[in-house]
Protein backbone atom coordinates (compact mmCIF):
# COMPACT_ATOMS: atom_id res chain seq x y z
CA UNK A 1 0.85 -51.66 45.60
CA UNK A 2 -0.45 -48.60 46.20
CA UNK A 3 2.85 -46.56 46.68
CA UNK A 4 3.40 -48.06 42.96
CA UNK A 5 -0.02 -47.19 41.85
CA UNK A 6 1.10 -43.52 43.19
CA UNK A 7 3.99 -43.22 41.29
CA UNK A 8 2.71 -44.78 38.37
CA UNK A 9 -0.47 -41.73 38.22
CA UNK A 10 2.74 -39.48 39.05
CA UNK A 11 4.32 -40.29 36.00
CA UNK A 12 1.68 -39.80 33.56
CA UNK A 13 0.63 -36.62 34.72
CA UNK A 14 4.64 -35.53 34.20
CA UNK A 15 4.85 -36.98 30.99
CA UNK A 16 1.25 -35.27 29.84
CA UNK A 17 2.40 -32.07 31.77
CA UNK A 18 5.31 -32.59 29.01
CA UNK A 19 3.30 -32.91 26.44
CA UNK A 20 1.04 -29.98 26.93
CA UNK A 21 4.49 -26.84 27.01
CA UNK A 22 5.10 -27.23 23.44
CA UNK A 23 0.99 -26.74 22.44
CA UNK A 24 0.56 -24.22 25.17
CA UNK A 25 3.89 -22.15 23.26
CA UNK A 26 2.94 -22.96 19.82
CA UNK A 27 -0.53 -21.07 20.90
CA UNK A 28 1.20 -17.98 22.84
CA UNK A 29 3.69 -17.79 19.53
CA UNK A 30 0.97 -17.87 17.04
CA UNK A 31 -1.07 -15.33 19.11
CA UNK A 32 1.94 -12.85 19.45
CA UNK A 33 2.94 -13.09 15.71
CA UNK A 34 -0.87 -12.37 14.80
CA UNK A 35 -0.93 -9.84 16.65
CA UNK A 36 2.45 -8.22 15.66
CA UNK A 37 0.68 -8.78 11.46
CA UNK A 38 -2.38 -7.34 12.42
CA UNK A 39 -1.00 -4.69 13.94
CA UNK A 40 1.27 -4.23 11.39
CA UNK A 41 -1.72 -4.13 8.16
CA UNK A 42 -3.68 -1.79 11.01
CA UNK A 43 -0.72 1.07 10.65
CA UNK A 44 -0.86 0.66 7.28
CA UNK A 45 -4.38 1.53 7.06
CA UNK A 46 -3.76 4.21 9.68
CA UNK A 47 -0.89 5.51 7.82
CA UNK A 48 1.26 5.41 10.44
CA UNK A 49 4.77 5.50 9.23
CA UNK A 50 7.07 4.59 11.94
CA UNK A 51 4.57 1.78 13.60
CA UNK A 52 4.37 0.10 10.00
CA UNK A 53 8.20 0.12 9.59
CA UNK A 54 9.08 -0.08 12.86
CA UNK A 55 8.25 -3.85 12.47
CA UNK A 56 10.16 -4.82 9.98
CA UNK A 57 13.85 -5.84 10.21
CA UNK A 58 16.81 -3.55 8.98
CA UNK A 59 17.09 -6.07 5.94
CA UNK A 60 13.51 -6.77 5.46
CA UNK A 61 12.18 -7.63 1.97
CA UNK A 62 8.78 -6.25 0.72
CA UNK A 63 7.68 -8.39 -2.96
CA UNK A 64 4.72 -6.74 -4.29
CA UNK A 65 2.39 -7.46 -7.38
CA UNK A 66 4.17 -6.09 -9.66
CA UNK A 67 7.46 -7.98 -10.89
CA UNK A 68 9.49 -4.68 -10.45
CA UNK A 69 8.43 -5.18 -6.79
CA UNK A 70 11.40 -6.72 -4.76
CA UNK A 71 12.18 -4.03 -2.18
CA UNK A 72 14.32 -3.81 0.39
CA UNK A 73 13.19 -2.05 3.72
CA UNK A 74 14.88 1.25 2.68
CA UNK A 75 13.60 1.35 -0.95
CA UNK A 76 9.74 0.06 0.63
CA UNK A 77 9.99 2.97 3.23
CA UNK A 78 10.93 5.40 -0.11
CA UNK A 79 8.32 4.35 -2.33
CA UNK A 80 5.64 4.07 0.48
CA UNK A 81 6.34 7.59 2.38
CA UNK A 82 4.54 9.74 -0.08
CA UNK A 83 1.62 7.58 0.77
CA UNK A 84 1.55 7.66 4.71
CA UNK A 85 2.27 11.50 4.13
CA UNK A 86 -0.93 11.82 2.10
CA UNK A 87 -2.51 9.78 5.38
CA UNK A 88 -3.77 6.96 3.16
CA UNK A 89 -1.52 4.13 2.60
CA UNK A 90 -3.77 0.49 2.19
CA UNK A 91 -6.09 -1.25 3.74
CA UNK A 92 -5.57 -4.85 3.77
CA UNK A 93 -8.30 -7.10 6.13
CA UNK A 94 -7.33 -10.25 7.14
CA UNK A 95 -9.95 -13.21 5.83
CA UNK A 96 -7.66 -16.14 6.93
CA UNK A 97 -4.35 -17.04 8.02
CA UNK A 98 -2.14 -19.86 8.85
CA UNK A 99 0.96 -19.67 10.99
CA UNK A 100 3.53 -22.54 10.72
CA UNK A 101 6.51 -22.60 13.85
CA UNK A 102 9.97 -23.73 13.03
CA UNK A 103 11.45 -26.38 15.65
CA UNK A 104 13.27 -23.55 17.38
CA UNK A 105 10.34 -21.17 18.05
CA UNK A 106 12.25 -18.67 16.23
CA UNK A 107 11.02 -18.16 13.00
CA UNK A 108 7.74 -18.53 11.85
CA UNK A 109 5.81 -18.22 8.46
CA UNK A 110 2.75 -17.47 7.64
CA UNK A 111 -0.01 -17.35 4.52
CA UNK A 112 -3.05 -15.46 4.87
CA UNK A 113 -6.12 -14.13 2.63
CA UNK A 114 -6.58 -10.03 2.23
CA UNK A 115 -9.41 -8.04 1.62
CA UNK A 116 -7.80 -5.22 -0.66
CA UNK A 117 -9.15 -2.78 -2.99
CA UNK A 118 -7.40 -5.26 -5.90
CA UNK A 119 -9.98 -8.01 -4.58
CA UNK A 120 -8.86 -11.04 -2.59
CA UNK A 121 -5.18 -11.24 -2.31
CA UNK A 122 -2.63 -13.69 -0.54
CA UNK A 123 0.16 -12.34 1.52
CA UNK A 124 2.90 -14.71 2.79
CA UNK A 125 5.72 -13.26 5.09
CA UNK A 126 8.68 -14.59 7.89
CA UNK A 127 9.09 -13.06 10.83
CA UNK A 128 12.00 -14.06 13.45
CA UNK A 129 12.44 -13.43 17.03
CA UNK A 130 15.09 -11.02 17.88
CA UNK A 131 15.48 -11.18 21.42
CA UNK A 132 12.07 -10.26 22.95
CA UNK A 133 10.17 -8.85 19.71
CA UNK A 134 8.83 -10.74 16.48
CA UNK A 135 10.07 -8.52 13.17
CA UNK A 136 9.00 -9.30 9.72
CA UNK A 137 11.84 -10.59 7.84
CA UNK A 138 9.87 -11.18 4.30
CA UNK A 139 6.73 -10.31 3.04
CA UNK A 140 5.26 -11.34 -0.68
CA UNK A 141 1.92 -9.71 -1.73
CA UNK A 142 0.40 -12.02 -4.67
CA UNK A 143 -3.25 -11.29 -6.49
CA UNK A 144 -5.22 -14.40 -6.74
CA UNK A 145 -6.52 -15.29 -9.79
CA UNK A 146 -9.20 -17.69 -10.09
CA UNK A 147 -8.22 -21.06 -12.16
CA UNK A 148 -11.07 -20.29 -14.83
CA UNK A 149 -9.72 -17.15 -15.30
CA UNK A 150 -6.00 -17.41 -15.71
CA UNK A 151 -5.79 -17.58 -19.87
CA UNK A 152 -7.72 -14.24 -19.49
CA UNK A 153 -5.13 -12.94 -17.79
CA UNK A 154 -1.78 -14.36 -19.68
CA UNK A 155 -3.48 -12.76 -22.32
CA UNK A 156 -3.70 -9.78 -21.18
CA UNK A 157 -0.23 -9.75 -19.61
CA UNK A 158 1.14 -10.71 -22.67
């Protein structure tokens, strides 16, 4: 009886050890990709050129606020050097984020809230694992508008 009672603790603490690895890598994944996004806004308000890029895949996709905004990494880089040169790219200050894990572990996505000199704003990106390092596949850069004020601004965009 006891020898059973043994084995049967022995089991439960396997199948809860089981349990545990996937939170326990969700939580080291979602700290490494927050810190690979924060990192990445940080050189961006450092203006530091080759850390902001540096993070971003070869065929990375930058969608901005404007509609004319769908850049690849190589048009992003052109458009954005003139700004690091000058030493003042943007400042964007994370409010709150979400991080969402695919069943893999190698691909996440993300939404977060900004702090940016246009207000609040909501950035959305992917990032993938490629071998040891997270890189930022996609990132879309919206300005919230506030439901009471949207006719205000169709107006005005139209």
């Amino acid at each position: 009886m006891k020898k059973t009672f043994l084995i049967l603790i022995g089991f439960l603490f396997l199948q809860n050890c089981k349990q545990e690895v996937p939170v326990a890598k969700d939580a080291a994944i979602k700290k490494e990709v927050t810190r690979v996004v924060n990192s990445w806004h940080q050189a961006a308000t450092d203006a530091h050129f080759e850390n902001y890029f540096s993070k971003m895949d070869s065929i990375a996709v930058f969608i901005g606020t404007d509609a004319s905004e769908n850049w690849t990494k190589t048009q992003f880089e052109n458009f954005s050097k003139p700004y690091f040169d000058k030493g003042k790219a943007w400042d964007f200050k994370t409010m709150e984020r979400n991080i969402y894990i695919s069943k893999n572990k190698q691909v996440v996505w993300f939404d977060e809230l900004l702090d940016t000199w246009m207000g609040t704003c909501r950035g959305s990106g992917v990032l993938e694992k490629n071998n040891t390092e997270w890189k930022i596949k996609q990132y879309v850069l919206s300005v919230t508008i506030p439901n009471d004020s949207i006719q205000k601004v169709i107006k005005l965009k139209n």
